[in-house]
C-alpha atoms as a PDB file:
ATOM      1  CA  UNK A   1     -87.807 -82.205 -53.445  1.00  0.00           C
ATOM      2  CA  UNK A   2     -88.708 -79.854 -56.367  1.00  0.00           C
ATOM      3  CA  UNK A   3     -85.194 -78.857 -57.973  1.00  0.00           C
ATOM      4  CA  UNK A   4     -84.944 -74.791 -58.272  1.00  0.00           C
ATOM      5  CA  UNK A   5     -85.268 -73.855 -62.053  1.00  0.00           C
ATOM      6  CA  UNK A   6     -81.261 -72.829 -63.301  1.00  0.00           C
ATOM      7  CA  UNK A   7     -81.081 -69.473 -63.693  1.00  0.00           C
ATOM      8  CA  UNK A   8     -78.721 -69.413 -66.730  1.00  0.00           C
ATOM      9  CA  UNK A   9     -81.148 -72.088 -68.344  1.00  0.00           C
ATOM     10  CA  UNK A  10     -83.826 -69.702 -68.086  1.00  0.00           C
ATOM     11  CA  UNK A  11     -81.951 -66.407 -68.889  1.00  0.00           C
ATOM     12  CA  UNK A  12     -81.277 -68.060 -72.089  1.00  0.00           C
ATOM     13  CA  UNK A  13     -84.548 -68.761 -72.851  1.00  0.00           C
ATOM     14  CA  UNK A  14     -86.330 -65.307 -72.081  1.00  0.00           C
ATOM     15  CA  UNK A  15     -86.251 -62.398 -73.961  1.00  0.00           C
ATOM     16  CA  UNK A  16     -83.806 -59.137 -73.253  1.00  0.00           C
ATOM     17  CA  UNK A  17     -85.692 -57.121 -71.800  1.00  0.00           C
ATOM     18  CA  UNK A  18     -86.932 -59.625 -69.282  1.00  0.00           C
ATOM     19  CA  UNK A  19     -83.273 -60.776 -68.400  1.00  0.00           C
ATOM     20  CA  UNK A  20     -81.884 -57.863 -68.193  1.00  0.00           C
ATOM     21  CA  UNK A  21     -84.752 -56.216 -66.002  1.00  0.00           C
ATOM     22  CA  UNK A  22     -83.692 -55.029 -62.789  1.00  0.00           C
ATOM     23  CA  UNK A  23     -85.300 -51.675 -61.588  1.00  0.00           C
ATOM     24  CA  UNK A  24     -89.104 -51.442 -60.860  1.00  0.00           C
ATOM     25  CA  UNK A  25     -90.645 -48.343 -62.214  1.00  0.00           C
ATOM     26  CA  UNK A  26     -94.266 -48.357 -59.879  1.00  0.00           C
ATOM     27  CA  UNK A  27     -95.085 -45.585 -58.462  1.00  0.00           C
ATOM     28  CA  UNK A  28     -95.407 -45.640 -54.483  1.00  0.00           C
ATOM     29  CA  UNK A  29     -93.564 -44.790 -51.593  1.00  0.00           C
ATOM     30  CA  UNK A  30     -89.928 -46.378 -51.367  1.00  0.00           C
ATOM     31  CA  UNK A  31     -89.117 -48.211 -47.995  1.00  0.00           C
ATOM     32  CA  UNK A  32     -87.337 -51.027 -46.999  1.00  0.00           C
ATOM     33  CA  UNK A  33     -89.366 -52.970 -44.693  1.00  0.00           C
ATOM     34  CA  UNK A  34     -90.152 -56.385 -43.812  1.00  0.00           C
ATOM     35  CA  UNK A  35     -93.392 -57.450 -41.995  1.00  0.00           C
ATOM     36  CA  UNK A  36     -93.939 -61.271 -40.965  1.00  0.00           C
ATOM     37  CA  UNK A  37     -97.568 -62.152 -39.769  1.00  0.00           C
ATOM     38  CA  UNK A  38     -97.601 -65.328 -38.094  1.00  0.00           C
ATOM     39  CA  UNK A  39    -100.831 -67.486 -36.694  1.00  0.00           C
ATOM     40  CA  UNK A  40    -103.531 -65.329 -39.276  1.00  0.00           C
ATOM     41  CA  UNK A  41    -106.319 -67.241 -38.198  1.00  0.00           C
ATOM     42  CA  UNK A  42    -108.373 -69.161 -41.166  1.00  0.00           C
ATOM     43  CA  UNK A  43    -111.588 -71.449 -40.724  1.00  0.00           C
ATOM     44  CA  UNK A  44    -111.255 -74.286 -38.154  1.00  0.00           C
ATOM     45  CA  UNK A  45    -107.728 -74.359 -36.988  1.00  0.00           C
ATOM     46  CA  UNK A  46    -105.308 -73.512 -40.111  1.00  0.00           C
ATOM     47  CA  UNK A  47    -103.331 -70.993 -39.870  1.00  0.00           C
ATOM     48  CA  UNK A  48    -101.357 -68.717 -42.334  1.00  0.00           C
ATOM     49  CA  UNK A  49     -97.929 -67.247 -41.951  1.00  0.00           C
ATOM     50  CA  UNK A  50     -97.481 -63.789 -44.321  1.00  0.00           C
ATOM     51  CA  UNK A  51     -94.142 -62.579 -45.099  1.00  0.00           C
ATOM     52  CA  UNK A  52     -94.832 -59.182 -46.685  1.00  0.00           C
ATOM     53  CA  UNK A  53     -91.634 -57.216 -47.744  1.00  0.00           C
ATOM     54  CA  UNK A  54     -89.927 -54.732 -50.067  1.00  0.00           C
ATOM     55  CA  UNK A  55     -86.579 -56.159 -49.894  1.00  0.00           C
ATOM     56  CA  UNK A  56     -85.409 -58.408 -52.773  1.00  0.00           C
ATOM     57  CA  UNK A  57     -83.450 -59.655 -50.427  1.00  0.00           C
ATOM     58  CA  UNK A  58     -85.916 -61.157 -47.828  1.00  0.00           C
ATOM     59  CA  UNK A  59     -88.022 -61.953 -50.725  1.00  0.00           C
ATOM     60  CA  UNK A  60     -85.065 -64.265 -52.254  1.00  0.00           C
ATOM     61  CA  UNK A  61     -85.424 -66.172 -49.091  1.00  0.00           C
ATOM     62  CA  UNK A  62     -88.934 -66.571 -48.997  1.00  0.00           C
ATOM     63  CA  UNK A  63     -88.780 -67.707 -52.373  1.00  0.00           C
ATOM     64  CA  UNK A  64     -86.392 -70.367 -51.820  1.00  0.00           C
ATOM     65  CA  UNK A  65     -88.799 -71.636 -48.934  1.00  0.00           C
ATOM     66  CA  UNK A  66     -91.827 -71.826 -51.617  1.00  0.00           C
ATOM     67  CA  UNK A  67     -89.514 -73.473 -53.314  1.00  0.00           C
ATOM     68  CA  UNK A  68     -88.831 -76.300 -50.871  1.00  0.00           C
ATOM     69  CA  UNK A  69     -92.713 -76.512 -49.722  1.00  0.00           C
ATOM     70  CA  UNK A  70     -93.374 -78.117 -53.513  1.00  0.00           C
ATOM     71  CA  UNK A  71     -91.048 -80.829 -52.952  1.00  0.00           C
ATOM     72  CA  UNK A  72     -92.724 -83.853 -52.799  1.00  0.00           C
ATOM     73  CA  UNK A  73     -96.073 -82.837 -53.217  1.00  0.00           C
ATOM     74  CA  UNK A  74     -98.713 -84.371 -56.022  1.00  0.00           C
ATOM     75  CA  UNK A  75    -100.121 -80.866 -56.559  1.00  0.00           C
ATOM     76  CA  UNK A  76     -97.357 -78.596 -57.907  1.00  0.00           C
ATOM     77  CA  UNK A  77     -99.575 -75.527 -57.722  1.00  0.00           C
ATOM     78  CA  UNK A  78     -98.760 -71.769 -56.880  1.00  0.00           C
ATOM     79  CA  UNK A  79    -101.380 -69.495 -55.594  1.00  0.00           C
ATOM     80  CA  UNK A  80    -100.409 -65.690 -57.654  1.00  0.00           C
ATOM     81  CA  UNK A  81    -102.642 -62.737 -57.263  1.00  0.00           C
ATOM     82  CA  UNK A  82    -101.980 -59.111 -57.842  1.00  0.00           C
ATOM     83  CA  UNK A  83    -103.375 -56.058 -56.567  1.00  0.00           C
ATOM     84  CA  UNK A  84    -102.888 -52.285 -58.154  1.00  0.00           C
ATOM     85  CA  UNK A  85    -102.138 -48.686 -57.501  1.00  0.00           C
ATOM     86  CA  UNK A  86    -104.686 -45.995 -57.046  1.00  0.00           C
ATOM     87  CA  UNK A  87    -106.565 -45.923 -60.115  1.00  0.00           C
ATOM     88  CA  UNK A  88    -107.479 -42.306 -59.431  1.00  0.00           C
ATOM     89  CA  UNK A  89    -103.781 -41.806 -60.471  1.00  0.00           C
ATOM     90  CA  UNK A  90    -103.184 -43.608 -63.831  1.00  0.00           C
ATOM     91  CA  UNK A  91    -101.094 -44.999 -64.981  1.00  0.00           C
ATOM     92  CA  UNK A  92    -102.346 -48.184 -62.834  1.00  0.00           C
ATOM     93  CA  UNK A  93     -99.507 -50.686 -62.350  1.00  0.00           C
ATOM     94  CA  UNK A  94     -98.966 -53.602 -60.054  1.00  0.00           C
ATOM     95  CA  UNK A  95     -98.449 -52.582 -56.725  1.00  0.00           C
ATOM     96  CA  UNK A  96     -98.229 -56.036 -54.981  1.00  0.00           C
ATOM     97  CA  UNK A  97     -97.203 -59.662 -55.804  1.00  0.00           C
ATOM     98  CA  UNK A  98     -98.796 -62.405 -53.667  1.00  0.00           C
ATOM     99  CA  UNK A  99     -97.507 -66.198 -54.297  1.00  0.00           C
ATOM    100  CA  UNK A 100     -98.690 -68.992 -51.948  1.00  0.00           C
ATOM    101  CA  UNK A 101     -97.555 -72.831 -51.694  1.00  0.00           C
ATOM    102  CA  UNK A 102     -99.353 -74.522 -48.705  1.00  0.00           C
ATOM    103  CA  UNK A 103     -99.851 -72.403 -45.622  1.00  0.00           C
ATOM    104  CA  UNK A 104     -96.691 -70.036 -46.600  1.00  0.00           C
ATOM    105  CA  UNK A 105     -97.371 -66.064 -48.704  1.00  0.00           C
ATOM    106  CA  UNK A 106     -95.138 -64.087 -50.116  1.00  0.00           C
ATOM    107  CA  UNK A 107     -96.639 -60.627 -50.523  1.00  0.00           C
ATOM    108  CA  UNK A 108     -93.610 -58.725 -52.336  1.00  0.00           C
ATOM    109  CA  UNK A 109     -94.525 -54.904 -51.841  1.00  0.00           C
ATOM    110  CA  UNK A 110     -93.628 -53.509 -55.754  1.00  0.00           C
ATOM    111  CA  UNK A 111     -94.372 -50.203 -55.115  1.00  0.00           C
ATOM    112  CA  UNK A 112     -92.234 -49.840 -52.054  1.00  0.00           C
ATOM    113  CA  UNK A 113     -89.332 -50.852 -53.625  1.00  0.00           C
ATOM    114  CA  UNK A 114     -86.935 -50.541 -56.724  1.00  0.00           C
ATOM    115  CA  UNK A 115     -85.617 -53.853 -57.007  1.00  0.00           C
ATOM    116  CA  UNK A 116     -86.446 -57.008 -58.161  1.00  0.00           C
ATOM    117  CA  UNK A 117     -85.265 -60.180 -56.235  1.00  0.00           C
ATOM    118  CA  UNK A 118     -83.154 -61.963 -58.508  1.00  0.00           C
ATOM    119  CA  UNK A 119     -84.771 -65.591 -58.119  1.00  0.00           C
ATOM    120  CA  UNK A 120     -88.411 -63.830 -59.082  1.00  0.00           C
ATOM    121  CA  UNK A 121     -88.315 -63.866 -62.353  1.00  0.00           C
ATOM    122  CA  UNK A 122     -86.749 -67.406 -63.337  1.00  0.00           C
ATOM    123  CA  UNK A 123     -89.457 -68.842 -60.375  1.00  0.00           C
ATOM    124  CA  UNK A 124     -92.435 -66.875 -62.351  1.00  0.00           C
ATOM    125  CA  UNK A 125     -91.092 -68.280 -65.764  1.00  0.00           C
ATOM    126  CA  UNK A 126     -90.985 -72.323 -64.870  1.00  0.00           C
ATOM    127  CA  UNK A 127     -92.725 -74.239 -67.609  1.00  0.00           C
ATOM    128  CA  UNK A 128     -92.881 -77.989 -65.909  1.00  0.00           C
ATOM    129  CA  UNK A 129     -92.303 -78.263 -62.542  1.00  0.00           C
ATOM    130  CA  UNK A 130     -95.123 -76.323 -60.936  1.00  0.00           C
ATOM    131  CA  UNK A 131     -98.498 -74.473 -62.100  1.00  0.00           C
ATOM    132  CA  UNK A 132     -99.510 -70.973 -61.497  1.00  0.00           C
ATOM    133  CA  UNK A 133    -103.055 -70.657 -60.597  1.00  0.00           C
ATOM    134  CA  UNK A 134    -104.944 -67.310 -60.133  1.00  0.00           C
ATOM    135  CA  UNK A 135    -108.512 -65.639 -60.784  1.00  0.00           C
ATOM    136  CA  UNK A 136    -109.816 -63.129 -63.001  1.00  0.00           C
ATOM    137  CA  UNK A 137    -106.920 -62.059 -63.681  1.00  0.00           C
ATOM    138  CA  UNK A 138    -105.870 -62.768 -67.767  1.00  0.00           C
ATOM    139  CA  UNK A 139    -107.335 -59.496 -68.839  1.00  0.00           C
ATOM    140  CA  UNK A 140    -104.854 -57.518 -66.249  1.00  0.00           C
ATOM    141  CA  UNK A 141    -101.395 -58.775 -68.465  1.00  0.00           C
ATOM    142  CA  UNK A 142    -100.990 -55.233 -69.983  1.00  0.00           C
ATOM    143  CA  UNK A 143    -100.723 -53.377 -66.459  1.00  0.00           C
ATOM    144  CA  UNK A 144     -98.543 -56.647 -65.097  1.00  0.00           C
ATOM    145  CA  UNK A 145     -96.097 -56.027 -68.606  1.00  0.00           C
ATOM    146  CA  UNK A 146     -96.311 -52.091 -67.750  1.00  0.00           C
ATOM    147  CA  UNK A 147     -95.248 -52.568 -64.424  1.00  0.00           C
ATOM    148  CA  UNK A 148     -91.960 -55.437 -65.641  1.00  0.00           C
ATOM    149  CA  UNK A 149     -94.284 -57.949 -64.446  1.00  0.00           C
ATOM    150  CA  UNK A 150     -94.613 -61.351 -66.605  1.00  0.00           C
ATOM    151  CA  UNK A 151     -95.832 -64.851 -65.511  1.00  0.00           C
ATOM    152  CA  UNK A 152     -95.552 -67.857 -67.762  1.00  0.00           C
ATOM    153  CA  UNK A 153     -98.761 -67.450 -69.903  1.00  0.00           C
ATOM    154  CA  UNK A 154     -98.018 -71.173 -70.817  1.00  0.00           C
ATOM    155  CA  UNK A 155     -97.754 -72.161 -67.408  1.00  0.00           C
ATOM    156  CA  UNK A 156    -100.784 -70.055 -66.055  1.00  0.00           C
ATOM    157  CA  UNK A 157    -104.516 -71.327 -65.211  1.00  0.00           C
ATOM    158  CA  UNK A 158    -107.529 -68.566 -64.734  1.00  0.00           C
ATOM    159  CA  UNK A 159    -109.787 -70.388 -62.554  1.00  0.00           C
ATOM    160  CA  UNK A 160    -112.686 -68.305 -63.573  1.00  0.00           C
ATOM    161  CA  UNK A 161    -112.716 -69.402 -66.671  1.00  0.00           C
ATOM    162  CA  UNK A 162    -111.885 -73.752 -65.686  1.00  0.00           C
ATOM    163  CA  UNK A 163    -114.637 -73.853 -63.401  1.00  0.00           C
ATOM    164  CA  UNK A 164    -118.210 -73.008 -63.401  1.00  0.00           C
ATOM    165  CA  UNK A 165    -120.783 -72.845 -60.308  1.00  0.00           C
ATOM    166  CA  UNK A 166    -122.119 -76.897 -60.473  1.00  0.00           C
ATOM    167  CA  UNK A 167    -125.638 -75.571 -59.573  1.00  0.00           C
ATOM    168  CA  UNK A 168    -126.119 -73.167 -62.146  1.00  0.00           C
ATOM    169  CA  UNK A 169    -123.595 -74.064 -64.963  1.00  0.00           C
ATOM    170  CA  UNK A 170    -122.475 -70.160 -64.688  1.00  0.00           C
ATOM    171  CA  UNK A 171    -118.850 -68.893 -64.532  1.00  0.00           C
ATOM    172  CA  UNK A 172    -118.416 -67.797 -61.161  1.00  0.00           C
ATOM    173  CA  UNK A 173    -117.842 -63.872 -60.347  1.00  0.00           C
ATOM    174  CA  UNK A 174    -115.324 -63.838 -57.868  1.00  0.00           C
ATOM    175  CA  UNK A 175    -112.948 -65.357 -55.779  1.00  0.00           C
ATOM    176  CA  UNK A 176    -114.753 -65.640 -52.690  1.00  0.00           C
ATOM    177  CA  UNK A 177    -117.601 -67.076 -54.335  1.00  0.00           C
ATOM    178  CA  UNK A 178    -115.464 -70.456 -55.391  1.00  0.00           C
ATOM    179  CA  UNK A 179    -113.397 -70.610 -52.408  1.00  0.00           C
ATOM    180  CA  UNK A 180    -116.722 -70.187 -50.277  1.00  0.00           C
ATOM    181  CA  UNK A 181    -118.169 -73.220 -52.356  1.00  0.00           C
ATOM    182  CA  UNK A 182    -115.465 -75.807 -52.404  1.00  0.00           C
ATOM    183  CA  UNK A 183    -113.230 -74.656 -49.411  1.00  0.00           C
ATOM    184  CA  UNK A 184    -115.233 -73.148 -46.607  1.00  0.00           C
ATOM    185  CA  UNK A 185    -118.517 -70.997 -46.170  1.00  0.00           C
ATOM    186  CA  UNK A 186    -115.880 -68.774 -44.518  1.00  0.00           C
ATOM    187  CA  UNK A 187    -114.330 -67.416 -47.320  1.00  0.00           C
ATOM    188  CA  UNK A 188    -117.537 -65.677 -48.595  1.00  0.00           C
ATOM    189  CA  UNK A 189    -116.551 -62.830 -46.723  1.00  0.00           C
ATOM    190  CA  UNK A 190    -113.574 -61.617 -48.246  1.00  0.00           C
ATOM    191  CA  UNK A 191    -115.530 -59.577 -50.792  1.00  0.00           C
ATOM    192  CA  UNK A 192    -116.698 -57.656 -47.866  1.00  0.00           C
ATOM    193  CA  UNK A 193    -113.515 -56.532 -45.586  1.00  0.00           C
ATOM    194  CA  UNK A 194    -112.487 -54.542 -48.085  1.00  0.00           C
ATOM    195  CA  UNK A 195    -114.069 -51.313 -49.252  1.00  0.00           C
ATOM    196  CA  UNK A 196    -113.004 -49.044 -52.447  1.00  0.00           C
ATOM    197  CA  UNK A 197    -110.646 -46.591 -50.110  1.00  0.00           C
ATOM    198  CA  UNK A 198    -108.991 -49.621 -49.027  1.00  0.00           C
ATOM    199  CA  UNK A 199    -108.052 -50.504 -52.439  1.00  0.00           C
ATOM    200  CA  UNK A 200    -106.212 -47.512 -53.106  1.00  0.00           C
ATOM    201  CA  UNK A 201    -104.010 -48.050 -50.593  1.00  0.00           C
ATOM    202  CA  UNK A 202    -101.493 -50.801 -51.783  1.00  0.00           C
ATOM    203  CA  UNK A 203     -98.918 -48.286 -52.726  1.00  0.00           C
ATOM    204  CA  UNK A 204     -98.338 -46.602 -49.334  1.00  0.00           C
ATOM    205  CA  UNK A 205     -96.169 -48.446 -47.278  1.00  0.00           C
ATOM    206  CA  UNK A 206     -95.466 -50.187 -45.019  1.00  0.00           C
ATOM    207  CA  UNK A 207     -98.964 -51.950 -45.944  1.00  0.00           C
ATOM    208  CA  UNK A 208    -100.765 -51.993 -42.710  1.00  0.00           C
ATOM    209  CA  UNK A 209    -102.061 -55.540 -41.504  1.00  0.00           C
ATOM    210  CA  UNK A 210    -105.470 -55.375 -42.388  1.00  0.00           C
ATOM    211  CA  UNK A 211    -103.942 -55.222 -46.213  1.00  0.00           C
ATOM    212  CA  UNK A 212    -101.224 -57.717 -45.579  1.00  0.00           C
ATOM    213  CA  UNK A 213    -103.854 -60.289 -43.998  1.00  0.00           C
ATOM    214  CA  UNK A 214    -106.337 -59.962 -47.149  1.00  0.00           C
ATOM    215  CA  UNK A 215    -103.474 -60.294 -49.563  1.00  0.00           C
ATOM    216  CA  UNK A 216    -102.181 -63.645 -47.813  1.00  0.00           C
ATOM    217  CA  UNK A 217    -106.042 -64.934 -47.329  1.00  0.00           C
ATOM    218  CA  UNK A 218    -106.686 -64.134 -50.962  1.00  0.00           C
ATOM    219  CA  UNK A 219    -103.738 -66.045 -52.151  1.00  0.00           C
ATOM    220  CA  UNK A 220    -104.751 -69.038 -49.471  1.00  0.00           C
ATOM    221  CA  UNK A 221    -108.089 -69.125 -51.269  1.00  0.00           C
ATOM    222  CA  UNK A 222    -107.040 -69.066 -54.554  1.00  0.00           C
ATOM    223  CA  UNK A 223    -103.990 -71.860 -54.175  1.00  0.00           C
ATOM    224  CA  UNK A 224    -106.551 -74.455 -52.094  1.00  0.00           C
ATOM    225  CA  UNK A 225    -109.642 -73.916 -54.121  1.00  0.00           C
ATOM    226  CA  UNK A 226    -107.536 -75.054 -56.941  1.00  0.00           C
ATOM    227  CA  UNK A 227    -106.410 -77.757 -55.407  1.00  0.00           C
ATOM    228  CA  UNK A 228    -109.280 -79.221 -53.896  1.00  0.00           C
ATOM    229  CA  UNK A 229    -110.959 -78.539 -57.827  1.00  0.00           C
ATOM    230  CA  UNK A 230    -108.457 -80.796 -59.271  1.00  0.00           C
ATOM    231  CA  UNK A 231    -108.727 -83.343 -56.723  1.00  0.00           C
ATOM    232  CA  UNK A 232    -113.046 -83.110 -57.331  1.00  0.00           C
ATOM    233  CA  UNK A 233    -111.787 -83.522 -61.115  1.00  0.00           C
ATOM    234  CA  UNK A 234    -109.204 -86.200 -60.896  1.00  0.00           C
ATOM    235  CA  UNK A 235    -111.903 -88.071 -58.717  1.00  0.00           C
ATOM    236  CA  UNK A 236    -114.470 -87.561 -61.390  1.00  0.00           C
ATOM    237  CA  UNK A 237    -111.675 -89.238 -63.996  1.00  0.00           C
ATOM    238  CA  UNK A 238    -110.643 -92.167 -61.398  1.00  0.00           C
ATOM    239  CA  UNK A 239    -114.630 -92.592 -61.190  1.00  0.00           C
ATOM    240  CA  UNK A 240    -115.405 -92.981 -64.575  1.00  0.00           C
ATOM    241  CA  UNK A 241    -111.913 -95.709 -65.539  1.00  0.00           C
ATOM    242  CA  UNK A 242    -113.732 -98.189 -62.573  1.00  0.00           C
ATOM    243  CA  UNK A 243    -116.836 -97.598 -64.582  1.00  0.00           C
ATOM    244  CA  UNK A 244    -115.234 -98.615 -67.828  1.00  0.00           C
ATOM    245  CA  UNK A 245    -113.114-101.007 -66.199  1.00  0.00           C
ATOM    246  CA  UNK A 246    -114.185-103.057 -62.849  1.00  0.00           C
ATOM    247  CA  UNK A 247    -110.245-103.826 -62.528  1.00  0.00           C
ATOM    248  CA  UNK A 248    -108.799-100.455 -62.965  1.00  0.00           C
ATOM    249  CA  UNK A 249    -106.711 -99.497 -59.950  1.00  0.00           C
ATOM    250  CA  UNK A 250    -105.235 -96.285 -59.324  1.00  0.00           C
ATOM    251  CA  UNK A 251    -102.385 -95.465 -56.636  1.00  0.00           C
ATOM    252  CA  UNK A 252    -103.336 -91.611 -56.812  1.00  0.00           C
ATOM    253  CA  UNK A 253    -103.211 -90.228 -53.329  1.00  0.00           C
ATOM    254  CA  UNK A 254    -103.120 -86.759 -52.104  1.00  0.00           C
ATOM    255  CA  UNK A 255    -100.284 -86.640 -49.340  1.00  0.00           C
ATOM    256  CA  UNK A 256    -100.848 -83.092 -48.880  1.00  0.00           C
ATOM    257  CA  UNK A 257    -104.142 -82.875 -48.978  1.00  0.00           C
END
């Protein structure tokens, strides 16, 4: 089981300001509220359970379960994904925090809060044990740092910019587009249950389920495209050692595939 990073090892190690950061300064409207989705319906039979909440509390918890779900596994990843406030009212800041391991979301509601959970920022600042894996989403550090925000940037992959469309050789231009390649023509869709009014709506709260739902799909897609990427990679790499080498061998197996 993966151990859970030691908070003073990690306080020591960050700056501050980070440290010392408690408060959240994001505009939106303060409520404590916890909202569990259970059985979100996928393509074929998986299913998703959401936990979307504004206490740091609840989100400690769900943390700690994320934390337990990478035990054991070969692919140490963590689905992250952010989405904003209004951008009709600057200044835009991060509204919402999604992080997925397996078939379990947190979607931490920043802007209906004004507290951070106090395992967030030593689990968001691991350097070996696990991976952080999101899309598009390098360019949108100044509004994450604005908003107390900060992931690893060591420990961070962009898949849009590790993976290009096999047919065309192209960087791919969004999410759905990967996932709806190497996951499931289902995923395709997501681009299109949302529309622009919808988007300005991840500061009210409590988030209403349509919201909640896309942030936990979007964070499903993201976390199992990358994995089933680096298992199409690692294949590739297995394939070309027997080429080299008629007696190579390799005990790589994906138990959680």
């Amino acid at each position: 089981m993966a151990e859970e990073p030691s908070a003073k090892r990690h306080h020591a190690e960050t700056s501050d300001n980070r440290s010392n950061l408690i408060d959240i300064n994001v505009p939106g409207e303060k409520r404590e509220y916890t909202r569990t989705l259970k059985g979100v319906e996928l393509h074929g039979k998986e299913t998703l359970e959401i936990v979307c909440t504004s206490e740091p509390d609840k989100a400690d918890e769900v943390i700690s379960r994320l934390w337990r779900n990478l035990g054991g596994r070969f692919h140490r990843i963590v689905g992250v994904g952010v989405h904003y406030t209004n951008e009709d009212e600057p200044p835009q800041m991060a509204a919402v925090l999604q992080l997925c391991v397996n078939e379990l979301f947190l979607v931490y509601h920043i802007a209906a809060t004004t507290k951070w959970p106090k395992r967030l920022k030593d689990f968001l600042w691991e350097e070996k044990l696990y991976t952080f894996v999101g899309f598009s989403i390098g360019g949108d550090t100044r509004m994450w740092e604005e908003s107390g925000l900060e992931i690893n940037p060591n420990n961070f992959i962009d898949m849009q910019r590790k993976w290009k469309d096999p047919k065309t050789s192209k960087y791919y231009d969004s999410l759905a587009d990967v996932a709806g390649g190497v996951i499931h023509p289902f995923y395709e869709g997501m681009k299109k249950k949302m529309n622009r009014e919808d988007h300005k709506l991840w500061g009210n709260s409590p988030l209403p389920d349509n919201l909640i739902t896309y942030a936990g799909i979007d964070a499903y897609a993201t976390y199992q495209s990358w994995k089933t990427i680096d298992n199409i990679v690692t294949g590739w790499d297995i394939s070309k050692e027997q080429e080299a080498d008629p007696y190579y061998h390799c005990n790589f197996a994906d138990e959680d595939a």
